[in-house]
PDB file of N, CA and C in Angstrom:
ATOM      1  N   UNK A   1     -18.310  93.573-103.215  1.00  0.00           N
ATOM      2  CA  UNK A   1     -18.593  94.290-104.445  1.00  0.00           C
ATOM      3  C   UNK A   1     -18.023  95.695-104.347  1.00  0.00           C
ATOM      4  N   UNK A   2     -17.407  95.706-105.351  1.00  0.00           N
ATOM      5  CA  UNK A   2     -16.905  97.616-105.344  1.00  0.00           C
ATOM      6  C   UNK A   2     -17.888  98.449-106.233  1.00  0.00           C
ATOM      7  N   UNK A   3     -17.655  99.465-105.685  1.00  0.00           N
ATOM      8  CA  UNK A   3     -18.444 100.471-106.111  1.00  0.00           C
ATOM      9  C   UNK A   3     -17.597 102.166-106.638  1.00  0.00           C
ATOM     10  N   UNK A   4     -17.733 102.300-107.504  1.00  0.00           N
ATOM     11  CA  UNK A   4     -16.788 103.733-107.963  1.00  0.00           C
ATOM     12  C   UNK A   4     -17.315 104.637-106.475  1.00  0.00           C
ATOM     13  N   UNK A   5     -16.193 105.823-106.276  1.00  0.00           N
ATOM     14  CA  UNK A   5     -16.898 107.034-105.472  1.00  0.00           C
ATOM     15  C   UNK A   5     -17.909 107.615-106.336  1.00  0.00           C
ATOM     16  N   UNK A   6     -18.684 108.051-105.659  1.00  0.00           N
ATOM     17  CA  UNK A   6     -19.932 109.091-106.246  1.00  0.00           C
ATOM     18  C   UNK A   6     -19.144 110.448-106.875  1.00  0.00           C
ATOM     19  N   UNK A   7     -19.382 110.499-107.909  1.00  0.00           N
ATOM     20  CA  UNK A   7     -18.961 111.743-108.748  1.00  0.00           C
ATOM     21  C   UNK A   7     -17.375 111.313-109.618  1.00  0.00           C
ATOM     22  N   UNK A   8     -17.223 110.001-109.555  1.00  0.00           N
ATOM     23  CA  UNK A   8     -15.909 109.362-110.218  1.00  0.00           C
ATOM     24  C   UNK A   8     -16.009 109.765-111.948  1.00  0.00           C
ATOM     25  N   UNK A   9     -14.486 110.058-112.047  1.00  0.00           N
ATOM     26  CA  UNK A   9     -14.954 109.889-113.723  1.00  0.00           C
ATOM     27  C   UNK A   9     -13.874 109.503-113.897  1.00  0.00           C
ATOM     28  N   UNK A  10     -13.065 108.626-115.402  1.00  0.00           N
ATOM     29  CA  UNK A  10     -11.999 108.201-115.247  1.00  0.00           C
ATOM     30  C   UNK A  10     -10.978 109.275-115.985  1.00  0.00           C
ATOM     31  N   UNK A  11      -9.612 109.576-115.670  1.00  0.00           N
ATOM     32  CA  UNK A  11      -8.761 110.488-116.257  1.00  0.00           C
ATOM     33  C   UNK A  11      -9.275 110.735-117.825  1.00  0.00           C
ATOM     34  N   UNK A  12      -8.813 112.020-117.874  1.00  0.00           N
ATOM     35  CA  UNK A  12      -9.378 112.914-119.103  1.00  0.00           C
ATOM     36  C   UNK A  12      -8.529 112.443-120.083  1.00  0.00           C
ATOM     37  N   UNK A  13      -6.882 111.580-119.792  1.00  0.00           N
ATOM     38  CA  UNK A  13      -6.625 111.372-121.171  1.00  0.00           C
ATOM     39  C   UNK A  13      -7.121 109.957-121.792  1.00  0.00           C
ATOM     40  N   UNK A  14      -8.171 109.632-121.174  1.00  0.00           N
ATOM     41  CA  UNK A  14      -8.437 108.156-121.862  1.00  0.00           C
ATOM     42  C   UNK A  14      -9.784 108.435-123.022  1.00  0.00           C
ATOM     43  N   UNK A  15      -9.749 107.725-123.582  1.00  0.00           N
ATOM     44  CA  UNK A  15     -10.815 108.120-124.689  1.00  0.00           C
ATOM     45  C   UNK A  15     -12.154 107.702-124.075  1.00  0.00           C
ATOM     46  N   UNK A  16     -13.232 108.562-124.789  1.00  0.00           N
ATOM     47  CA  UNK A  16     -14.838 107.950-124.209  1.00  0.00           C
ATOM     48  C   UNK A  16     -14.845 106.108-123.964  1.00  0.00           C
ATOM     49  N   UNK A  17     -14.470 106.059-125.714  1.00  0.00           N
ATOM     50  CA  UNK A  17     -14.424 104.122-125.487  1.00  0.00           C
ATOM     51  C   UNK A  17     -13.812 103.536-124.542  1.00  0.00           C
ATOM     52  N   UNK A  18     -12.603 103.776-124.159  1.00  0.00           N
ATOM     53  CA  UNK A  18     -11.977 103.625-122.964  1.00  0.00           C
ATOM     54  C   UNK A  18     -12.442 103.521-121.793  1.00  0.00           C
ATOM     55  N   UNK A  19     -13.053 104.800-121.356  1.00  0.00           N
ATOM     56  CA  UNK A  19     -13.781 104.647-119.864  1.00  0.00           C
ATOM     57  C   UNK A  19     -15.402 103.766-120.427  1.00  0.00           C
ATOM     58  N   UNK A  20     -15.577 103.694-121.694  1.00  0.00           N
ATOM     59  CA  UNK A  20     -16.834 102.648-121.466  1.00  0.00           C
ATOM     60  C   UNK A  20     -16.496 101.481-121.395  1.00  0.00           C
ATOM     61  N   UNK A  21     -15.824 101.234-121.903  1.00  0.00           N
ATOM     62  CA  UNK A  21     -15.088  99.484-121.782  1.00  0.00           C
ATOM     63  C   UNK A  21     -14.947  99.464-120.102  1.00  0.00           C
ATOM     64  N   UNK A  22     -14.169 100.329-119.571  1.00  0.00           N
ATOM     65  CA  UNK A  22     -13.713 100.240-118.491  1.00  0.00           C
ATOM     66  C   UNK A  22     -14.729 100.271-117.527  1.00  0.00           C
ATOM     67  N   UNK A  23     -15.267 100.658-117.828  1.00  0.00           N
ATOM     68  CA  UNK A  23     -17.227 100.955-116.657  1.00  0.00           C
ATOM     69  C   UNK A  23     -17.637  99.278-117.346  1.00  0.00           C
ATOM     70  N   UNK A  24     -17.653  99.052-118.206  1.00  0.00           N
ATOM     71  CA  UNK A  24     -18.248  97.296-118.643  1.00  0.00           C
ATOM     72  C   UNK A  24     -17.097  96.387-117.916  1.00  0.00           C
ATOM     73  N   UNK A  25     -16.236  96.738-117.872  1.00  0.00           N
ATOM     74  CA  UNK A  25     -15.436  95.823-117.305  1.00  0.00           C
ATOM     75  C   UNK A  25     -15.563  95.687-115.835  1.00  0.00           C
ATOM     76  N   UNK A  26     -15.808  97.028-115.206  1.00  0.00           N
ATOM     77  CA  UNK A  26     -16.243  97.290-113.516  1.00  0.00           C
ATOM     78  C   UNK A  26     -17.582  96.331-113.422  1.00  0.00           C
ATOM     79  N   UNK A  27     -18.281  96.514-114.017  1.00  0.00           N
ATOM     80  CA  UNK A  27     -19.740  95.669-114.464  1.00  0.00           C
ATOM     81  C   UNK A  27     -19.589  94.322-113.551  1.00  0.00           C
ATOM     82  N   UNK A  28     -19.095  94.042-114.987  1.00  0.00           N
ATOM     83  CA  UNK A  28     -18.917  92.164-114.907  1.00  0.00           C
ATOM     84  C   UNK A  28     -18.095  91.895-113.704  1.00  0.00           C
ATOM     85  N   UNK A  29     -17.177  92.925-112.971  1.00  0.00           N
ATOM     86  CA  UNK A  29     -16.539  92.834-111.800  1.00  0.00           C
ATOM     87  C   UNK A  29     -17.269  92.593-110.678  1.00  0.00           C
ATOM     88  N   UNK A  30     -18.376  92.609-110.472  1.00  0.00           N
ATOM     89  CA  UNK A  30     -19.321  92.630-109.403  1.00  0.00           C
ATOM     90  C   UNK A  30     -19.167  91.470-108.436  1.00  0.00           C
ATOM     91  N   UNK A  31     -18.291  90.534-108.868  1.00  0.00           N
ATOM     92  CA  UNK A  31     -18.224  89.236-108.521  1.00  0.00           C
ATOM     93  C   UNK A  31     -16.926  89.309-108.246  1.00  0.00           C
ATOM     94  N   UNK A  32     -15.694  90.153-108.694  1.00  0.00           N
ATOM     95  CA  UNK A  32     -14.770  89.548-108.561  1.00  0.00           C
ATOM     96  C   UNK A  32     -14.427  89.109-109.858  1.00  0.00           C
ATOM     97  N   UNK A  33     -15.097  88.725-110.772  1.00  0.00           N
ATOM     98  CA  UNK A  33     -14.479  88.245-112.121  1.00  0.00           C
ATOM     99  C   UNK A  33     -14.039  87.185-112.032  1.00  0.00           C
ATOM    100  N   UNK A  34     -14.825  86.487-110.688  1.00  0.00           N
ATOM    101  CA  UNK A  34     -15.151  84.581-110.227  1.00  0.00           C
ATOM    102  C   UNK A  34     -15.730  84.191-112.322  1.00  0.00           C
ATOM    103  N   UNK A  35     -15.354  82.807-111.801  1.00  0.00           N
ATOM    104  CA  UNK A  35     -15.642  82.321-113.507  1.00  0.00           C
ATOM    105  C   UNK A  35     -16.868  81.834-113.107  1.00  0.00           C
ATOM    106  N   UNK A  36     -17.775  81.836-114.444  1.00  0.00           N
ATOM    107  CA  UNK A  36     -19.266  81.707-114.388  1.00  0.00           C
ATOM    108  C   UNK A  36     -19.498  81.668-115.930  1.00  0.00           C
ATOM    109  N   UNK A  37     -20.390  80.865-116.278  1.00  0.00           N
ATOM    110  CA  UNK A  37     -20.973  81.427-117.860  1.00  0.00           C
ATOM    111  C   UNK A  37     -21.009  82.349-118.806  1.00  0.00           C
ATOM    112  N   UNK A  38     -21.359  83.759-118.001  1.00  0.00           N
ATOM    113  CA  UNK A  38     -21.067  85.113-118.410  1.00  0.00           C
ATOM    114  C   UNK A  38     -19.835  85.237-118.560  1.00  0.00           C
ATOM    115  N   UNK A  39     -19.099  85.111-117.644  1.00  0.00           N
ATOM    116  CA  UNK A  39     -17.850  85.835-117.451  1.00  0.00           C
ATOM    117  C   UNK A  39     -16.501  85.024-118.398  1.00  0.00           C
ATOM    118  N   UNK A  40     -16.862  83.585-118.596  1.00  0.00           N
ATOM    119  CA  UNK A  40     -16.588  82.639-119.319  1.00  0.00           C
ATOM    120  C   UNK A  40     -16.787  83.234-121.234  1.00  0.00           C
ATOM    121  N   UNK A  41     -17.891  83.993-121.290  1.00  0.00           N
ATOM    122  CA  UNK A  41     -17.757  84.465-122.541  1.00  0.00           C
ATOM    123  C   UNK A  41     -17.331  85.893-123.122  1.00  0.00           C
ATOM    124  N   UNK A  42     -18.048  86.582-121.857  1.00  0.00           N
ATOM    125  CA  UNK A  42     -17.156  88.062-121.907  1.00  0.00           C
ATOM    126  C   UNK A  42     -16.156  88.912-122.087  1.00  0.00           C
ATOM    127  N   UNK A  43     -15.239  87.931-120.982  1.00  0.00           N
ATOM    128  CA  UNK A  43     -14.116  88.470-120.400  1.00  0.00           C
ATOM    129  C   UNK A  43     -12.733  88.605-121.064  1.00  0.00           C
ATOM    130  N   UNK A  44     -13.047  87.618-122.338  1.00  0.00           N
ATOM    131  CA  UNK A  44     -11.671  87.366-122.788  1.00  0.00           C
ATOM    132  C   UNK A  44     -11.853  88.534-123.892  1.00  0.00           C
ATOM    133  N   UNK A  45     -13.626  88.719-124.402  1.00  0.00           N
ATOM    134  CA  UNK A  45     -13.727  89.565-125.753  1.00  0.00           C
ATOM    135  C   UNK A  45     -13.463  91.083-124.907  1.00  0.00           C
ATOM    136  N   UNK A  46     -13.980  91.227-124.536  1.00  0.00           N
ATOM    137  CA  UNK A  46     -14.222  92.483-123.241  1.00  0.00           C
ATOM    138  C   UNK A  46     -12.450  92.603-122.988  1.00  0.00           C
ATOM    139  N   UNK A  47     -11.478  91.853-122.640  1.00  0.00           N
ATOM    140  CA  UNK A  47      -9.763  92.041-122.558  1.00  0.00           C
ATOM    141  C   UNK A  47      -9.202  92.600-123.756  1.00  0.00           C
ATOM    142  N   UNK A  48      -9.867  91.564-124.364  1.00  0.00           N
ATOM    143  CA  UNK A  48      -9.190  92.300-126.075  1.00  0.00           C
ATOM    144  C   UNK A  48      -9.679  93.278-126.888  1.00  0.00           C
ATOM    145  N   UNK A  49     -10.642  93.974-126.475  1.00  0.00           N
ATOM    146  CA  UNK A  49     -11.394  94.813-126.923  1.00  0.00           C
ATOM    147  C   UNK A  49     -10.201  96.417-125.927  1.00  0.00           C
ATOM    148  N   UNK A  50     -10.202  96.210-124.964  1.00  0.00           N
ATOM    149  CA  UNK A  50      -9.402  97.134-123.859  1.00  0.00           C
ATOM    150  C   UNK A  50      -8.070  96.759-124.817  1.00  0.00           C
ATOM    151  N   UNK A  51      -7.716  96.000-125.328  1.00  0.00           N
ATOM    152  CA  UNK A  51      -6.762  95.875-125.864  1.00  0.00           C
ATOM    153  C   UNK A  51      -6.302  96.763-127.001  1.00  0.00           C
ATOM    154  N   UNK A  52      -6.719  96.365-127.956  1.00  0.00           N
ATOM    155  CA  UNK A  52      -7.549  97.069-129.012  1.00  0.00           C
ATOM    156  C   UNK A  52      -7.127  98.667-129.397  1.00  0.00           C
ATOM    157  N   UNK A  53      -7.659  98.788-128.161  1.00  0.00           N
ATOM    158  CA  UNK A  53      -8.349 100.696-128.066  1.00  0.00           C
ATOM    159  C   UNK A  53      -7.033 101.042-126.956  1.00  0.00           C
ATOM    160  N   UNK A  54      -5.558 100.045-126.776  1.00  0.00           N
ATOM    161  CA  UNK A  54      -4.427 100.781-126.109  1.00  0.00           C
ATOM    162  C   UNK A  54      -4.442 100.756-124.814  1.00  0.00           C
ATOM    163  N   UNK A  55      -5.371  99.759-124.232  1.00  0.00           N
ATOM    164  CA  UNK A  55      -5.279  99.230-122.578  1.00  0.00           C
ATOM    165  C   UNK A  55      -4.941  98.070-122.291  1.00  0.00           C
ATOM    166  N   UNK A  56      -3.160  98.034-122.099  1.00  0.00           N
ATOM    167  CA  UNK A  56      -2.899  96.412-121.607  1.00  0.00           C
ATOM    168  C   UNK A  56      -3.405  95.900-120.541  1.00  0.00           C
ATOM    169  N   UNK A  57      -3.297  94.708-120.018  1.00  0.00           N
ATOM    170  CA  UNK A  57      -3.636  94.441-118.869  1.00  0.00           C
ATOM    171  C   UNK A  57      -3.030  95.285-117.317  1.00  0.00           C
ATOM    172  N   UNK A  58      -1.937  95.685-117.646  1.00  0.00           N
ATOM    173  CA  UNK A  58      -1.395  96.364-116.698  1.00  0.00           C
ATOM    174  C   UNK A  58      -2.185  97.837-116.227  1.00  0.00           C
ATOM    175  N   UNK A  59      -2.529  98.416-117.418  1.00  0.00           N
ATOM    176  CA  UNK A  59      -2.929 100.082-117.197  1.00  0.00           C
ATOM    177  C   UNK A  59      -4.707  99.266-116.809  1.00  0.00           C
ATOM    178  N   UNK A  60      -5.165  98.481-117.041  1.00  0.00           N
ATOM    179  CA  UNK A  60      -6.519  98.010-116.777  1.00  0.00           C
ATOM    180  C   UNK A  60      -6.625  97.829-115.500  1.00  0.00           C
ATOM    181  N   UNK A  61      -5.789  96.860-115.079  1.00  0.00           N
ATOM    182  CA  UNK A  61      -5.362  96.660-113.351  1.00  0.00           C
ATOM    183  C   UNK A  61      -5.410  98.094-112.757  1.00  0.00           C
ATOM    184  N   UNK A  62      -4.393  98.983-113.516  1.00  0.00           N
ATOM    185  CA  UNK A  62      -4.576 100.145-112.568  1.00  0.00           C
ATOM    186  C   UNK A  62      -6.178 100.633-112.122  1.00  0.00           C
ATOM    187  N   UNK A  63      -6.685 100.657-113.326  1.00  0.00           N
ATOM    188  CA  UNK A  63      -7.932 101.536-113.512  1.00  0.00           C
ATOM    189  C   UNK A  63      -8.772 100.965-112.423  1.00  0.00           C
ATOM    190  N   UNK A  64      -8.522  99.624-112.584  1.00  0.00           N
ATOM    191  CA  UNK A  64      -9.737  98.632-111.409  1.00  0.00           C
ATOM    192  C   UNK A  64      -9.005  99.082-110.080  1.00  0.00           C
ATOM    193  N   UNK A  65      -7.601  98.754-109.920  1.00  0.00           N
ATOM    194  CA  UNK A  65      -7.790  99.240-108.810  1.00  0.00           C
ATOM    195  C   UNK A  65      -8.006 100.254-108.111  1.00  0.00           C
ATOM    196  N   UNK A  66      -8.018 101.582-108.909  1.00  0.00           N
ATOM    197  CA  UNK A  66      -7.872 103.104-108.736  1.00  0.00           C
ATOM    198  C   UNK A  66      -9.641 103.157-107.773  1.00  0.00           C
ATOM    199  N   UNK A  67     -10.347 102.243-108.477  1.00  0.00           N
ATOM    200  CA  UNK A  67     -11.681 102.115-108.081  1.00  0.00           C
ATOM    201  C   UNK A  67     -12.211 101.635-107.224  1.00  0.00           C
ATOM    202  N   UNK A  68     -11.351 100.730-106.130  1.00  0.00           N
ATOM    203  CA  UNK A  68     -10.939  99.872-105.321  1.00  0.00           C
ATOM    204  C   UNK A  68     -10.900  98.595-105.147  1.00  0.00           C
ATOM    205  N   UNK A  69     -10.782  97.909-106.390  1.00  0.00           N
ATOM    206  CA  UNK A  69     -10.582  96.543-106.450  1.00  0.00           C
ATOM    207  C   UNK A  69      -9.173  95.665-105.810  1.00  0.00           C
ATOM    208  N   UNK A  70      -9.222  94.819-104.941  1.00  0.00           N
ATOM    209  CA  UNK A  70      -8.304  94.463-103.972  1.00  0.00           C
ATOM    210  C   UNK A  70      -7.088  93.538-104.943  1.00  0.00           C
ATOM    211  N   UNK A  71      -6.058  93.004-104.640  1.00  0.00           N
ATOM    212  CA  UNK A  71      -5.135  92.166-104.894  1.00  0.00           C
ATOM    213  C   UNK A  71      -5.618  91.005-105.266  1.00  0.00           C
ATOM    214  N   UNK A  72      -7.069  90.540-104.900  1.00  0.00           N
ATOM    215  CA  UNK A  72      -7.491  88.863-105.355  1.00  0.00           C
ATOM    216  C   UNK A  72      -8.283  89.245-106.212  1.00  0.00           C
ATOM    217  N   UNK A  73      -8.974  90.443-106.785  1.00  0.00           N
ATOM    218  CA  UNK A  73      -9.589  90.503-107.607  1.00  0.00           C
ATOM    219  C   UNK A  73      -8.845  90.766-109.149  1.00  0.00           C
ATOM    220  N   UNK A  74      -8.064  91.731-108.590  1.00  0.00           N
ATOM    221  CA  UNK A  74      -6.732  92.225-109.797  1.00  0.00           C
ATOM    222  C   UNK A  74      -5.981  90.763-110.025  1.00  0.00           C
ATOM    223  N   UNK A  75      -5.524  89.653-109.410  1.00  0.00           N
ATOM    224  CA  UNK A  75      -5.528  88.448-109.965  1.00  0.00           C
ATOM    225  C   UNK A  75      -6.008  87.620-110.788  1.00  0.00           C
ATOM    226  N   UNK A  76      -7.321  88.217-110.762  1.00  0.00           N
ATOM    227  CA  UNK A  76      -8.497  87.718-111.510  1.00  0.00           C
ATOM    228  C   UNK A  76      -8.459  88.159-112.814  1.00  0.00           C
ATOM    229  N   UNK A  77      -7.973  89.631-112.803  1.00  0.00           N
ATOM    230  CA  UNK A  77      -7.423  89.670-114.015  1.00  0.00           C
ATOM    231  C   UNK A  77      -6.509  89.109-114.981  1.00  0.00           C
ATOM    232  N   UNK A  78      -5.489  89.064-113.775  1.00  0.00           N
ATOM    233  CA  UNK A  78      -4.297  88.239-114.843  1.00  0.00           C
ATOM    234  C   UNK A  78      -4.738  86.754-115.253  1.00  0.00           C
ATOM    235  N   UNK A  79      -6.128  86.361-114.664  1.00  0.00           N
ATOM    236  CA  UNK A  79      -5.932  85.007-114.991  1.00  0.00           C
ATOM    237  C   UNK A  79      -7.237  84.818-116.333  1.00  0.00           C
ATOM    238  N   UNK A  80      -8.264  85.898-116.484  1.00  0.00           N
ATOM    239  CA  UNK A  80      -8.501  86.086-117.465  1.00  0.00           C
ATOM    240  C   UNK A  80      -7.688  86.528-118.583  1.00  0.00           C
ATOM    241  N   UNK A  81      -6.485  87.522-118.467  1.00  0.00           N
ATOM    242  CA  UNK A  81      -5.741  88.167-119.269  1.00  0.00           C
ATOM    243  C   UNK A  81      -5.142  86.607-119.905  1.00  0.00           C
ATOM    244  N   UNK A  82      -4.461  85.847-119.196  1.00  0.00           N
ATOM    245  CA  UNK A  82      -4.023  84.603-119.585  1.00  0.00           C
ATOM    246  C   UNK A  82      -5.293  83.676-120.642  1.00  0.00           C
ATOM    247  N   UNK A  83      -6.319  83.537-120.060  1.00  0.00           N
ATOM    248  CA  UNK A  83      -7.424  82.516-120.856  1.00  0.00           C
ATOM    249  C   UNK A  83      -7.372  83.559-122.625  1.00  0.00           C
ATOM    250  N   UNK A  84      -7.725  84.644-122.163  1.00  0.00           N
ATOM    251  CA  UNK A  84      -7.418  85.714-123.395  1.00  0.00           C
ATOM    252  C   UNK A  84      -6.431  85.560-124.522  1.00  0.00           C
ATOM    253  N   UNK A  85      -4.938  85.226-123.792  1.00  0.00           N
ATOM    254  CA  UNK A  85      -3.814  85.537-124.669  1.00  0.00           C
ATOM    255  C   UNK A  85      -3.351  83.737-125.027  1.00  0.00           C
ATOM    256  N   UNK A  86      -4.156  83.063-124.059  1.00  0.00           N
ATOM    257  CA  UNK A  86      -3.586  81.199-124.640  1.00  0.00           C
ATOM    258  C   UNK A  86      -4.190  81.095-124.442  1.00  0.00           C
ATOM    259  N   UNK A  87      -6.022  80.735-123.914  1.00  0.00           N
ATOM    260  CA  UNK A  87      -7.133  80.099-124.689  1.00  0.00           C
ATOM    261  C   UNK A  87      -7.262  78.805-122.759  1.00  0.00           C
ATOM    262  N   UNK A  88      -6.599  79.617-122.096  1.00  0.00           N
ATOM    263  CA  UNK A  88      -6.457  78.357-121.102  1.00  0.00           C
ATOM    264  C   UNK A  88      -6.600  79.704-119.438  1.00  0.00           C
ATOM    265  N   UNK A  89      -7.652  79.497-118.913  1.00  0.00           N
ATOM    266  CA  UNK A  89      -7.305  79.862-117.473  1.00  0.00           C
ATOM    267  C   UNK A  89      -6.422  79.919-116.597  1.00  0.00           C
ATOM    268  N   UNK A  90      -5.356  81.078-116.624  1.00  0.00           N
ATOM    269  CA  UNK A  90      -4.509  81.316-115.759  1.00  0.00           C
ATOM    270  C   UNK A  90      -4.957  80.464-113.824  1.00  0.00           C
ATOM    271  N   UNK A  91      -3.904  80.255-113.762  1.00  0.00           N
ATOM    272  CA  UNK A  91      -3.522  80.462-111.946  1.00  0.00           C
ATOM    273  C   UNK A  91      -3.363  81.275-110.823  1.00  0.00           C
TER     274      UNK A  91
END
């Protein structure tokens, strides 16, 4: 499980909504963003919502990893980003 550093805040040019999406998205990360029920309904609204508000999957990856989320978790993204953009669980 990752955990932000104590006293983290995310860069000043992102909007409030931004770093809240992005703190909800750290959330549901607790796992890894392993598929589960929750994460099965969340993740794709929760992508497109970051979407939305001007966070592709790429600048999202950054953010997670800036926070220390590893290479198998940031995968996890792309394979939600995929269920998101075709309706089907990436690889």
């Amino acid at each position: 499980m990752v955990q932000k550093p104590a006293g983290f805040s995310w860069p000043p040019e992102l909007t409030e909504e931004q770093g809240k999406l992005l703190d909800f998205l750290d959330h549901l990360g607790n796992n890894g963003w392993g598929r589960n029920p929750q994460t099965e309904e969340l993740m794709p609204k929760v992508l497109s919502e970051l979407h939305v508000v001007g966070l592709g999957i790429s600048l999202v990856k950054e953010a997670m990893k800036s926070i220390g989320y590893d290479k198998n978790d940031l995968h996890q993204l792309d394979r939600w980003e995929s269920k998101r953009t075709t309706g089907r669980f990436g690889r």
